[in-house]
Protein backbone atom coordinates (compact mmCIF):
# COMPACT_ATOMS: atom_id res chain seq x y z
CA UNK A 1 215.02 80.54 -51.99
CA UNK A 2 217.06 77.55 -51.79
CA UNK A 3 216.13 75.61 -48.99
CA UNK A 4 212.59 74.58 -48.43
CA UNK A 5 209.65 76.66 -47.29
CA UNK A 6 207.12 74.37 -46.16
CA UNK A 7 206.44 73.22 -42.68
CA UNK A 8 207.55 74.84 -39.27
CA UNK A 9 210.95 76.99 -39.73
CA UNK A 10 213.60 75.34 -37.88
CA UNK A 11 216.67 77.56 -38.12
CA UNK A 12 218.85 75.59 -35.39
CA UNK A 13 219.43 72.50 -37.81
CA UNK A 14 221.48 70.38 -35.58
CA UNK A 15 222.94 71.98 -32.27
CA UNK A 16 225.89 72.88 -33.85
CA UNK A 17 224.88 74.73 -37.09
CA UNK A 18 222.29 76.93 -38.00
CA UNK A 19 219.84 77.96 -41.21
CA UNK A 20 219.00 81.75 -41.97
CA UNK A 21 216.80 83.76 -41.19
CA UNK A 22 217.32 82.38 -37.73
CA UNK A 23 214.01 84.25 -37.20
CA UNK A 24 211.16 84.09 -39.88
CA UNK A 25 209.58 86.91 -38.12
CA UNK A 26 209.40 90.52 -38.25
CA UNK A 27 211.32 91.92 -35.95
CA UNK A 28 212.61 95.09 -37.80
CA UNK A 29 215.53 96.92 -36.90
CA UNK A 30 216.75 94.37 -34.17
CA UNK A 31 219.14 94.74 -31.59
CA UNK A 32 220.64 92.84 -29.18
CA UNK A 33 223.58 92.57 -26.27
CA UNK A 34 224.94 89.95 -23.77
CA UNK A 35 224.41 89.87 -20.18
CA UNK A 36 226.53 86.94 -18.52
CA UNK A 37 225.10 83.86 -20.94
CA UNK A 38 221.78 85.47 -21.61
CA UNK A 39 221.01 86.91 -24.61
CA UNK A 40 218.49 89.87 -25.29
CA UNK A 41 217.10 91.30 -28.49
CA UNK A 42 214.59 94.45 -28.82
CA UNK A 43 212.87 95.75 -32.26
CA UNK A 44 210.87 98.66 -33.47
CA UNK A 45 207.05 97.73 -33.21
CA UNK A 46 205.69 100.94 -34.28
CA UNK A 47 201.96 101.59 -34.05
CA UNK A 48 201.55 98.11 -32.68
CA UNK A 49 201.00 97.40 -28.70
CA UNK A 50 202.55 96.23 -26.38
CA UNK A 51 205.05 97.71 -27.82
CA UNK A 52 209.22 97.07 -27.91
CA UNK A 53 209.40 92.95 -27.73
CA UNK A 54 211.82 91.52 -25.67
CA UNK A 55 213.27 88.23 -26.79
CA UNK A 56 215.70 86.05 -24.84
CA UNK A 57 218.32 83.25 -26.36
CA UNK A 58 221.15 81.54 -24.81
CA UNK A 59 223.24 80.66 -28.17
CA UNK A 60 221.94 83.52 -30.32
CA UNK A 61 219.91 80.88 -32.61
CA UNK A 62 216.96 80.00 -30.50
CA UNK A 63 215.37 83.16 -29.33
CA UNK A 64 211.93 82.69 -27.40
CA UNK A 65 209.50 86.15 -27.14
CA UNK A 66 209.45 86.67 -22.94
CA UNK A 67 208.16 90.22 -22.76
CA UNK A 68 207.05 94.00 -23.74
CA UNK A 69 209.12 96.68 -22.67
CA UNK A 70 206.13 99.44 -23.21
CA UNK A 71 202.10 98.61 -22.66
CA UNK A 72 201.65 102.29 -24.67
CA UNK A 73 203.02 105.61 -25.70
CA UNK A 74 202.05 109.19 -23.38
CA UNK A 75 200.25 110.52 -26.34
CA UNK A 76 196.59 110.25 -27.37
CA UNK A 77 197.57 109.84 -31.33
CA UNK A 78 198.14 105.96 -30.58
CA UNK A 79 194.53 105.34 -29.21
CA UNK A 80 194.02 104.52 -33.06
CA UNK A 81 196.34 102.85 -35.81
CA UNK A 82 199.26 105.43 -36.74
CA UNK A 83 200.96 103.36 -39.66
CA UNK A 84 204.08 104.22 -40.23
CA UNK A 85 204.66 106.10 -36.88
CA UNK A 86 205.06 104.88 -33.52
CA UNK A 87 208.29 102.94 -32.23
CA UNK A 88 211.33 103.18 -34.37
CA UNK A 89 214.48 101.84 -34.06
CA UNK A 90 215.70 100.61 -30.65
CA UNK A 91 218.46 100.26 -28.95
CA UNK A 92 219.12 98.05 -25.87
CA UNK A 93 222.30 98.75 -23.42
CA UNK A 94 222.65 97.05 -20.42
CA UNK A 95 224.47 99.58 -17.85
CA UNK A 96 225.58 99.43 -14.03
CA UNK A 97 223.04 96.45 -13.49
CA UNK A 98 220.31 98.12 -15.47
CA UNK A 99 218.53 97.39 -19.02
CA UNK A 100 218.23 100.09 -21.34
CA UNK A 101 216.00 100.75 -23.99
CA UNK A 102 216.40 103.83 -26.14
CA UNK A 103 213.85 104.40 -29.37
CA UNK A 104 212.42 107.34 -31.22
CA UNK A 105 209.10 107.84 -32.50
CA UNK A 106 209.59 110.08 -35.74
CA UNK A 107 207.44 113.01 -34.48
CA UNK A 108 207.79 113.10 -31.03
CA UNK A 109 211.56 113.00 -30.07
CA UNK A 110 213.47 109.80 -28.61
CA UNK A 111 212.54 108.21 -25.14
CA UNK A 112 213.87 105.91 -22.63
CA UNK A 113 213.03 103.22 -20.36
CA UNK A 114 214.67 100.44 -18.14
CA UNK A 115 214.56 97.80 -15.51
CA UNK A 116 216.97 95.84 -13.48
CA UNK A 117 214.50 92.62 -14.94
CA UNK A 118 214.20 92.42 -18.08
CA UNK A 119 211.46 89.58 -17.66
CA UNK A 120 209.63 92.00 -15.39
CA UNK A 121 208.15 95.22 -15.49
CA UNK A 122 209.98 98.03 -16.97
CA UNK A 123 209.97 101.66 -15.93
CA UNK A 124 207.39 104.56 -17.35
CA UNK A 125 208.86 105.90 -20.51
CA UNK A 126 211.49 109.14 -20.63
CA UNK A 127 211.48 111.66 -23.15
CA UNK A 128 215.10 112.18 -23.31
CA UNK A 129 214.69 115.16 -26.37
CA UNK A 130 211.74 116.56 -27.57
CA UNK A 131 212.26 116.58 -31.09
CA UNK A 132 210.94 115.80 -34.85
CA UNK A 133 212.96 113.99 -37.36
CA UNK A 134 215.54 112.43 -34.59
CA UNK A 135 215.45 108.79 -35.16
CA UNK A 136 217.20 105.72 -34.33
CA UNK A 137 219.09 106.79 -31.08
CA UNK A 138 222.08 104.58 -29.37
CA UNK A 139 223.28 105.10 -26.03
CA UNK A 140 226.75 104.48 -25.12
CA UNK A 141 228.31 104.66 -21.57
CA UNK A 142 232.36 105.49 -21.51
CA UNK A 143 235.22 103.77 -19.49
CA UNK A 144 235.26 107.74 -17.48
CA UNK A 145 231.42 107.25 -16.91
CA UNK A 146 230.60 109.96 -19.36
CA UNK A 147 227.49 109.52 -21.55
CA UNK A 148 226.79 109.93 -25.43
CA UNK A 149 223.98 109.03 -27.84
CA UNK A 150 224.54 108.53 -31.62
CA UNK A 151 221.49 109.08 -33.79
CA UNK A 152 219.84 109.85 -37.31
CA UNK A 153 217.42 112.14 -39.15
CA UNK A 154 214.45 111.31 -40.90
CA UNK A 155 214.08 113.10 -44.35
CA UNK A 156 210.08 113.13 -44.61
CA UNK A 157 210.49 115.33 -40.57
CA UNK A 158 213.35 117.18 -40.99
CA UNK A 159 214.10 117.86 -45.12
CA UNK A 160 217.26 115.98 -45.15
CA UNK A 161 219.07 112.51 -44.37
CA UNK A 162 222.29 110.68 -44.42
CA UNK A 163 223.93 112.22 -41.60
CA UNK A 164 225.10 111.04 -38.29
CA UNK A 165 224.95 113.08 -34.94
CA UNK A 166 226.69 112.71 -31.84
CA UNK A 167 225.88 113.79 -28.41
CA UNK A 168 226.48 114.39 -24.55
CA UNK A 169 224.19 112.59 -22.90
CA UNK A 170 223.80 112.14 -18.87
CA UNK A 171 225.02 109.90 -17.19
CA UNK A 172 221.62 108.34 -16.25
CA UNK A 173 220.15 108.45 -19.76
CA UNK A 174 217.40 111.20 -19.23
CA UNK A 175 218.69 114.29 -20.92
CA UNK A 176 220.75 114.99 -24.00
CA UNK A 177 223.49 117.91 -23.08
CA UNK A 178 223.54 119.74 -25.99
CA UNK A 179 222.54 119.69 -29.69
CA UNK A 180 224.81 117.26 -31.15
CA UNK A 181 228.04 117.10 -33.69
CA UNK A 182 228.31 115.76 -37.03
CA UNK A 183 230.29 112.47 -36.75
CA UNK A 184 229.58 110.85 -40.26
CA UNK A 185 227.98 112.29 -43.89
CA UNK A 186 226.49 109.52 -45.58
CA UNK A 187 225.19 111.85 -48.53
CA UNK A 188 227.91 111.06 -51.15
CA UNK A 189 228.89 107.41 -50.30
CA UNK A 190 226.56 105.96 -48.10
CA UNK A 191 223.35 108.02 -48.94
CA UNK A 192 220.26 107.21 -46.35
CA UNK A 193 222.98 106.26 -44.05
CA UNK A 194 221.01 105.64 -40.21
CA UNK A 195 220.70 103.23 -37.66
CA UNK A 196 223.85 103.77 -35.92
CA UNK A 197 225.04 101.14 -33.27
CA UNK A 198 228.06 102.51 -30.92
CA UNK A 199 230.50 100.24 -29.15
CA UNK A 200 234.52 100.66 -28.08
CA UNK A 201 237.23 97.98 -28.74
CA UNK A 202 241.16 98.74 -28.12
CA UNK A 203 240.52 102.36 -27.71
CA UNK A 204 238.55 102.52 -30.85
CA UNK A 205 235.22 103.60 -31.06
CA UNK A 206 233.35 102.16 -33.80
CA UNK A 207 229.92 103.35 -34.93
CA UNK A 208 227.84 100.30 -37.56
CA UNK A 209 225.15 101.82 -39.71
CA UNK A 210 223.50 100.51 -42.83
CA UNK A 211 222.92 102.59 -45.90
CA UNK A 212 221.61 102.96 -49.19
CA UNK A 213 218.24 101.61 -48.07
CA UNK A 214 215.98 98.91 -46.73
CA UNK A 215 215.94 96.50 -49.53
CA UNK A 216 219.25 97.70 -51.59
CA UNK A 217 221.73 98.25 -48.94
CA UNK A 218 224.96 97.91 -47.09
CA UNK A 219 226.18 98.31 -43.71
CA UNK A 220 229.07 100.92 -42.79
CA UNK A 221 231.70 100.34 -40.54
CA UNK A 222 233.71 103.59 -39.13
CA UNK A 223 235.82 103.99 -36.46
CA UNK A 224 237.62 106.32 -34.41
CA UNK A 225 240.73 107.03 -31.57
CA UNK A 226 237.98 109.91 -30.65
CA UNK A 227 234.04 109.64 -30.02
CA UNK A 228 233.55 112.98 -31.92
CA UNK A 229 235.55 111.54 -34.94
CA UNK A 230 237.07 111.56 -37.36
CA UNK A 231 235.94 108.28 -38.65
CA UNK A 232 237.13 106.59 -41.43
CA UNK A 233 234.96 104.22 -42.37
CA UNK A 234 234.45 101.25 -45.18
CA UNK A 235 231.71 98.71 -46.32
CA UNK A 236 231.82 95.72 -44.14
CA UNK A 237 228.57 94.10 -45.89
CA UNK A 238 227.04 93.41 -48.67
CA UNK A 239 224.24 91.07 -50.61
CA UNK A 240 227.14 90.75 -53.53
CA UNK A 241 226.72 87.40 -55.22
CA UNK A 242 223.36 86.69 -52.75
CA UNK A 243 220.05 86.71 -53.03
CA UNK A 244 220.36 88.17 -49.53
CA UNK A 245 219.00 91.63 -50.39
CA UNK A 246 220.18 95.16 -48.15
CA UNK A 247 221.28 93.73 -45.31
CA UNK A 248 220.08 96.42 -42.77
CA UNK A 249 220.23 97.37 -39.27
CA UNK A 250 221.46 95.48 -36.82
CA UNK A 251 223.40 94.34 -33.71
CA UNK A 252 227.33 93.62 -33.02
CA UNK A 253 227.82 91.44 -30.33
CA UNK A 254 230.78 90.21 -28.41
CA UNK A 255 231.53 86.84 -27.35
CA UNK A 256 234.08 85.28 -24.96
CA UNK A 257 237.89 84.38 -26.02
CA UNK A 258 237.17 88.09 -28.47
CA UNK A 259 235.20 86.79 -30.83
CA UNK A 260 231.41 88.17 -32.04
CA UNK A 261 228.82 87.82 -34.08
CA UNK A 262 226.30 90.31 -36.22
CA UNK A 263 222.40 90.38 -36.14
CA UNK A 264 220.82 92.23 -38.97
CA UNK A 265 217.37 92.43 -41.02
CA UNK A 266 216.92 91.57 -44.38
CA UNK A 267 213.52 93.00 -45.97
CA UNK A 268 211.36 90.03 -47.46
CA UNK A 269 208.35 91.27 -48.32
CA UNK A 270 205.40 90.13 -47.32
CA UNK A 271 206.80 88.74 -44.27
CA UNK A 272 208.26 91.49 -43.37
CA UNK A 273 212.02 92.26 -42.02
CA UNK A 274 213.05 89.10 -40.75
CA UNK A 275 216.04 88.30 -38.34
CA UNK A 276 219.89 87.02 -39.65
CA UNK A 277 222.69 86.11 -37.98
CA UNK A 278 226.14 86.56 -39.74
CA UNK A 279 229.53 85.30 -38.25
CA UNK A 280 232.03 88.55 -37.26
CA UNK A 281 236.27 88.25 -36.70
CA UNK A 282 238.42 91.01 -35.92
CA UNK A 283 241.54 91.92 -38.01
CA UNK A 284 243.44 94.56 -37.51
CA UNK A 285 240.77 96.68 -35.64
CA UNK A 286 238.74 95.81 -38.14
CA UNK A 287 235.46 93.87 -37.92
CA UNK A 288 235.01 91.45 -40.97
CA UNK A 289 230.84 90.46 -41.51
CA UNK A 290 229.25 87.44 -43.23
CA UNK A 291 232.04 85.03 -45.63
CA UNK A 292 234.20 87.48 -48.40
CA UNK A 293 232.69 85.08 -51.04
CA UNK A 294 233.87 87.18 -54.25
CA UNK A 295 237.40 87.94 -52.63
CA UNK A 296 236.48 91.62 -52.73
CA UNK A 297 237.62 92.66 -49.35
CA UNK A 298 233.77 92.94 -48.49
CA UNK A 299 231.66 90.11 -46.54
CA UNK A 300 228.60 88.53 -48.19
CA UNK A 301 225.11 87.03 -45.89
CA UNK A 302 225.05 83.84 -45.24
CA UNK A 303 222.82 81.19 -45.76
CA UNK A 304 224.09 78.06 -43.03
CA UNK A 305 226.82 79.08 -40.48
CA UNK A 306 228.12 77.31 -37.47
CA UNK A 307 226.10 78.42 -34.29
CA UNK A 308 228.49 81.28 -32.69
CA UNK A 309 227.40 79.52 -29.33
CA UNK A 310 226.84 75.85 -28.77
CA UNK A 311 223.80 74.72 -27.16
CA UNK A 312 221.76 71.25 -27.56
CA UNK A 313 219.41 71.83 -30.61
CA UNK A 314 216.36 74.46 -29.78
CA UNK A 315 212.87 73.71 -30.25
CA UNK A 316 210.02 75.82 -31.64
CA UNK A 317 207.03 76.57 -29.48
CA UNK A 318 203.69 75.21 -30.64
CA UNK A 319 201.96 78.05 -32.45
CA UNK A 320 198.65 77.32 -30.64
CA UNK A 321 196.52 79.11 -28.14
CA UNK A 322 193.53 78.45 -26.22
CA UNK A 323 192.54 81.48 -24.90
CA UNK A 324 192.47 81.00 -21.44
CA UNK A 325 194.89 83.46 -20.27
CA UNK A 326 196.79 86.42 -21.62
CA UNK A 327 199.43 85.37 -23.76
CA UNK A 328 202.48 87.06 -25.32
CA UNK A 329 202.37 86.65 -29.01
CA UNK A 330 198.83 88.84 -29.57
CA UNK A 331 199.15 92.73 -29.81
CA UNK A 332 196.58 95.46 -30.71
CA UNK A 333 196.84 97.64 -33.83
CA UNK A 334 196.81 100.65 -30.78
CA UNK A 335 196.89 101.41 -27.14
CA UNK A 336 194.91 98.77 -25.69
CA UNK A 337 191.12 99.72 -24.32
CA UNK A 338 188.89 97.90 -21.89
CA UNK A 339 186.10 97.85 -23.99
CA UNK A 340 188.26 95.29 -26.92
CA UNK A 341 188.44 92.68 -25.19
CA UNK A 342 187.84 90.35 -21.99
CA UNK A 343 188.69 86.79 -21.06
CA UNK A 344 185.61 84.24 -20.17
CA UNK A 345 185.21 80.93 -19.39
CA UNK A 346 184.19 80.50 -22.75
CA UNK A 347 187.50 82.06 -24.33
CA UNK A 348 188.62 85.36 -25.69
CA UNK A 349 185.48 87.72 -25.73
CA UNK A 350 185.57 90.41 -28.91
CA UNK A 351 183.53 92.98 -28.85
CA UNK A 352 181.77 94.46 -31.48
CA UNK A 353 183.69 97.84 -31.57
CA UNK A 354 182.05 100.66 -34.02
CA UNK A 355 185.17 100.89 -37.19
CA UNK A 356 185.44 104.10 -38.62
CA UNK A 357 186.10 103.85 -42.01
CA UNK A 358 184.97 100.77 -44.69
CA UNK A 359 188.22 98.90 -43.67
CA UNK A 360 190.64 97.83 -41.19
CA UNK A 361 193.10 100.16 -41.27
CA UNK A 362 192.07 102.38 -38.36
CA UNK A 363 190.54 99.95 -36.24
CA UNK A 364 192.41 99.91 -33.37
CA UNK A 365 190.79 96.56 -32.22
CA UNK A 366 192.83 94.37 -34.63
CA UNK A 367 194.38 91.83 -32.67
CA UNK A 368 197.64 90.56 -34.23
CA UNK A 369 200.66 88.26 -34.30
CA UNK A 370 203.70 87.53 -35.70
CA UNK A 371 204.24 85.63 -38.84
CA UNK A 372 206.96 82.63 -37.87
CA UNK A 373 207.18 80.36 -41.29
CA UNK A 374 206.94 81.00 -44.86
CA UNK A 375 203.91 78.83 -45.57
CA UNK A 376 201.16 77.70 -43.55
CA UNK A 377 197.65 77.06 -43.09
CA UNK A 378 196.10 79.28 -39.41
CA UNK A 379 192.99 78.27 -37.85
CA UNK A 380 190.59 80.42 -35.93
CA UNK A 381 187.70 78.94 -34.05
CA UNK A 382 184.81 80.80 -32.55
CA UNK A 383 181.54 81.13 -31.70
CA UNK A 384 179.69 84.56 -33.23
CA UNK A 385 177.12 86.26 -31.16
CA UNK A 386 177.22 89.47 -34.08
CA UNK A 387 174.02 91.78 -34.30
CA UNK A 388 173.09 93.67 -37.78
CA UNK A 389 175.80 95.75 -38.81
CA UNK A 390 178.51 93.56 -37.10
CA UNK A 391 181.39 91.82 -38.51
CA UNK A 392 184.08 89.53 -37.31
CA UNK A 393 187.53 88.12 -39.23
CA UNK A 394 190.47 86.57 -39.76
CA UNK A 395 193.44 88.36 -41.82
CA UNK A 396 197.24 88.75 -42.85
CA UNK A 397 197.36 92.14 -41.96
CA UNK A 398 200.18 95.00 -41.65
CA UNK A 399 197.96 98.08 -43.08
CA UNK A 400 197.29 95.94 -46.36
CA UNK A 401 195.33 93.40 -45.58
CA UNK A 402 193.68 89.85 -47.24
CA UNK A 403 191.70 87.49 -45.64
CA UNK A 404 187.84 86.52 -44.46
CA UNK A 405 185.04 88.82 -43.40
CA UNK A 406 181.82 87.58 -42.03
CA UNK A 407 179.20 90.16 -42.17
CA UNK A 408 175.68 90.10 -40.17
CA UNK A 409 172.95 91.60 -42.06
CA UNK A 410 168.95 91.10 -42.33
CA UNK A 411 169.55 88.45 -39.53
CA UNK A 412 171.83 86.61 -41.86
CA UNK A 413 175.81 85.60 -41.99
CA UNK A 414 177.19 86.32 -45.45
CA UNK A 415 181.82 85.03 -45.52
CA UNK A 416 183.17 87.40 -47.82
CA UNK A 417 187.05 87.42 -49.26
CA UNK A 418 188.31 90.31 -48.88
CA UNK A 419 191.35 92.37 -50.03
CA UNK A 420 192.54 96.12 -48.88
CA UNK A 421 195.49 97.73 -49.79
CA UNK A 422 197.40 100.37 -48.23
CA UNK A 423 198.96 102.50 -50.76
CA UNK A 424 200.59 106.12 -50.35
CA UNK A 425 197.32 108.13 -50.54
CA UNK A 426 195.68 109.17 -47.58
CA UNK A 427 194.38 105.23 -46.50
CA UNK A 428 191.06 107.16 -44.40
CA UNK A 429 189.38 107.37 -47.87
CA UNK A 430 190.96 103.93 -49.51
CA UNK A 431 187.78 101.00 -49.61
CA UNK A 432 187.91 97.04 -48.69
CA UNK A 433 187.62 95.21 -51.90
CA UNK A 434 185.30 92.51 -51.87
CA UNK A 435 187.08 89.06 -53.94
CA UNK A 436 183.66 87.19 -55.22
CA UNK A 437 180.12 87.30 -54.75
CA UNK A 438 180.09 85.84 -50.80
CA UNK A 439 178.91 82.88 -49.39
CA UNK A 440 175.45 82.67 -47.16
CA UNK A 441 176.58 80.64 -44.07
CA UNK A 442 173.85 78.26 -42.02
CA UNK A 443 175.60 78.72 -38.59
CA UNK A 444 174.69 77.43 -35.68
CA UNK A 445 177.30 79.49 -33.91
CA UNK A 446 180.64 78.38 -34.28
CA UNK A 447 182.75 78.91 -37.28
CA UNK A 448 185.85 78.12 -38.32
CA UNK A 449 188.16 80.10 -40.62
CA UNK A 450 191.13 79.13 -42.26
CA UNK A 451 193.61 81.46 -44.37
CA UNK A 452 197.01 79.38 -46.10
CA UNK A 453 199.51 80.96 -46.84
CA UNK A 454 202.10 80.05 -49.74
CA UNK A 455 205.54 81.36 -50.78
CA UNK A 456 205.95 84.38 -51.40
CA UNK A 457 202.71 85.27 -50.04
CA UNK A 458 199.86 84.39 -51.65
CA UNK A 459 196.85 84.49 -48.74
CA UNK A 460 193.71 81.57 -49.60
CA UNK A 461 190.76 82.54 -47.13
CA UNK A 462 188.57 79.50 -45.93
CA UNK A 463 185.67 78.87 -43.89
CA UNK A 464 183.73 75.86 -42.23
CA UNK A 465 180.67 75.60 -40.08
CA UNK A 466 181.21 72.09 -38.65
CA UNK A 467 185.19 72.04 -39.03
CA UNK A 468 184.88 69.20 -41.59
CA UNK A 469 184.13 70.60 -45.04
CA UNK A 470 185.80 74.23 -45.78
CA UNK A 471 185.08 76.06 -48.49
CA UNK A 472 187.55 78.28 -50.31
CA UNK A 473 185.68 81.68 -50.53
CA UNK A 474 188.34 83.26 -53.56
CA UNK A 475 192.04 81.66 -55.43
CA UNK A 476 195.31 83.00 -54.35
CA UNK A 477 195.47 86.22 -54.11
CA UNK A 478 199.08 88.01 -53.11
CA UNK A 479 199.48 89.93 -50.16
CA UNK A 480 200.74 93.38 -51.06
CA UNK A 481 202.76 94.62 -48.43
CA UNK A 482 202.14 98.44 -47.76
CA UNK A 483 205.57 100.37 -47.88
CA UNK A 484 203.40 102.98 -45.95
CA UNK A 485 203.14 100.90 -42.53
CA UNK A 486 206.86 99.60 -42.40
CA UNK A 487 206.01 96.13 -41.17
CA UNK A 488 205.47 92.90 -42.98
CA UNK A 489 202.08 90.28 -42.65
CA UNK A 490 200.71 89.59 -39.16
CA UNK A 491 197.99 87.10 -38.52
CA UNK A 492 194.82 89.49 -37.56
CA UNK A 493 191.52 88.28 -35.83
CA UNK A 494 189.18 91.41 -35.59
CA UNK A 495 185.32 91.66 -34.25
CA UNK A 496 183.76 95.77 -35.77
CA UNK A 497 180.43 97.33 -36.54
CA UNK A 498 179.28 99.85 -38.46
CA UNK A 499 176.69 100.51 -35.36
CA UNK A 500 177.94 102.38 -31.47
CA UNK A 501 177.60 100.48 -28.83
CA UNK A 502 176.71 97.36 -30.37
CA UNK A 503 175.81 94.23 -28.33
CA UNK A 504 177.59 92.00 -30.77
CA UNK A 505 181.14 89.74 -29.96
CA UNK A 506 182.84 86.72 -30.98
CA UNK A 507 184.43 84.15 -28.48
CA UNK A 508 188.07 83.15 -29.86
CA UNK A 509 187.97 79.52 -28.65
CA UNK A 510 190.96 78.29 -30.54
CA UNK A 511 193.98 78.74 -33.03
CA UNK A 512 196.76 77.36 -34.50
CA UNK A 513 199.14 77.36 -36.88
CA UNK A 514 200.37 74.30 -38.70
């Protein structure tokens, strides 16, 4: 990179221009629309809940995490850690005063939900199709008030990819009409073409989709004087002379006085698919992405632009919690139960909750947040009350994992580096790697555990018992991120056993990231 990674990621620099990503998070396959001067922006969460995020802006720069759309999914498979599965691909409409969210979860079918308050609770979720291997739905309301969707297929369901479908929809978004057309065929050109967006402009319809994959790609731009096509089409982005790798999915969104402005994702690794905003202008029907850099008729990412929408500069929230009340950033590697988790006076209560398997990875009780800089140092503070067998941590997690684990055992607390990687066999059999021989801890309760992070990703665990002297309990190691899972590092904070119904918890009493 070419811009420094240390310290708290400030993408509005000045008010009037911005840095990319304008969102050092992973927020995969983001979209977004306008409503009046308020900005909204949805992405795919997938086995993680709450579930579909709902961040607002007012200048497209500064975007602040406000809500959930979905507490959990109507199917039992999500009581535990489904990586890989889950929510894919949203879309969000706004439609005759409502908020729409449409998403697909790969083997399943695609759903539906809205709300007239986006800040508020949102309805129980639709199926609109019962189907496997539909993915990535977009709505799209017409000027007669008839209703279409535009979606994908998913090779590894279905046996094949690259191809675009378009159908009737109702007019309230709870049924598809029929089975769909073919409106674009990726598989020469454009191969894993997906992720269609749909919007109309001077009687054209115009249907953005990336292709030729997450990390190498491009986005498509086709249009049409007809919703069932023909589109011609042509490839409106591109990392070109960049180090701005396969600019992917995204969202097109119109300003005032006809101009817009493109979201997309570009894949970074281990932190995941994080958020950019390119500059859009129209020319002859024609939407032009990012700056045309190499004069070859196709735009390139950019790294500074001027903000699309001017707004005094934004600031960051402090990544810091207390624990006294619910708060938005934390979600659950699954559906949410009772028995995880309870607020106290003393702080965030853990419980001990029996784990499965010899790691992480289907331990629904994983309580995680977003990554939201390159580097940094995150601080957990609690106060263990384990029993033998239990064992409490602190992780950068997404199905991989590296991190601490303290382990009760013989009446004694043994801090242990540890290091689990998800890889494409079947993870219920894959072990937690130990990194060193473990440290003995003389606790009188509270700990404190530390885990820096460095560019590109190398995770340093730490741990304290007075908060004073830390000890590094292994060197860098790097955190591998599992192609398996789809999502990029969280911060994790677990509390297990290898015992039912143990007595054993933790109290979270602080953290922070600085």
């Amino acid at each position: 990179m070419d811009y420094n990674t240390r310290g708290e990621w400030k993408a509005d620099l000045d008010g009037k221009y911005y840095k990319n990503p304008i969102l050092y998070s992973d927020y995969s396959d983001p979209d977004a629309i306008k409503v009046g001067d308020d900005f909204f922006m949805t992405a795919s969460s997938f086995t993680y809940f709450p579930g579909l995020p709902i961040l607002h802006s007012k200048d497209l720069v500064n975007w602040k995490l406000v809500n959930y759309a979905i507490d959990r999914l109507p199917f039992e498979e999500y009581d535990r850690p489904a990586h890989g599965k889950g929510v894919w691909a949203p879309s969000i409409r706004y439609h005759n005063g409502e908020y729409y969210i449409f998403f697909a979860t790969p083997d399943e079918g695609i759903f539906m939900t809205k709300t007239r308050d986006p800040f508020g609770k949102w309805d129980e979720v639709v199926c609109v199709k019962k189907a496997s291997g539909w993915i990535d739905p977009c709505p799209f309301w017409d000027d007669d008030g008839k209703a279409y969707l535009v979606r994908g297929v998913a090779k590894s369901r279905i046996g094949y990819k690259s191809i675009l479908f378009m159908h009737e929809m109702s007019p309230d978004g709870t049924k598809l009409l029929d089975d769909g057309v073919k409106v674009l065929d990726g598989r020469i050109n454009h191969p894993t073409l997906e992720g269609p967006k749909i919007y109309k402009r001077n009687g054209y319809y115009y249907i953005f989709a990336p292709a030729g994959g997450v990390q190498t790609g491009w986005q498509v731009e086709a249009r049409s004087k007809n919703i069932f096509g023909p589109y011609e089409h042509r490839v409106v982005l591109w990392q070109g002379g960049t180090e701005i790798n396969g600019p992917h999915q995204g969202a097109l969104i119109d300003l005032e006085d006809g101009k817009s402005a493109f979201l997309h994702f570009r894949d970074m690794n281990a932190y995941g698919r994080v958020t950019y905003l390119e500059p859009a202008k129209w020319v002859d029907d024609w939407c032009y992405l990012g700056v045309n850099i190499n004069n070859e008729g196709i735009g390139e990412p950019v790294n500074l632009g001027s903000k699309p929408v001017k707004s005094e500069q934004g600031q960051n929230e402090p990544e810091k919690d207390d624990f006294k009340a619910k708060t938005l950033p934390w979600q659950w590697q699954a559906h949410y139960n009772d028995s995880f988790a309870s607020y106290t006076e003393n702080g965030l209560k853990l419980n001990a909750i029996k784990c499965e398997k010899e790691n992480l990875v289907l331990a629904p009780n994983v309580m995680c947040r977003l990554i939201r800089r390159p580097e940094f140092i995150a601080e957990l503070v609690l106060e263990e009350s384990l029993t033998d067998g239990d064992s409490c941590g602190f992780v950068i997690t997404g199905g991989s994992y590296n991190g601490v684990r303290v382990v009760k055992k013989d009446g004694k607390l043994t801090a242990y580096a540890v290091d689990y990687e998800l890889t494409k066999n079947d993870f219920d059999i894959c072990k937690e790697e130990n990194r060193g021989e473990g440290l003995t801890l003389k606790s009188s309760g509270k700990l404190y555990l530390r885990l820096r992070m460095t560019y590109p990703g190398f995770v340093i665990p730490y741990i304290s018992t007075d908060g004073e002297i830390y000890k590094i309990l292994s060197e860098e190691k790097l955190f591998k991120v599992s192609r398996k899972s789809w999502v990029g590092g969280k911060i994790g904070v677990f509390c297990v056993s290898e015992n039912e119904n143990s007595k054993g918890f933790i109290n979270c009493l602080s953290f922070e990231v600085f």
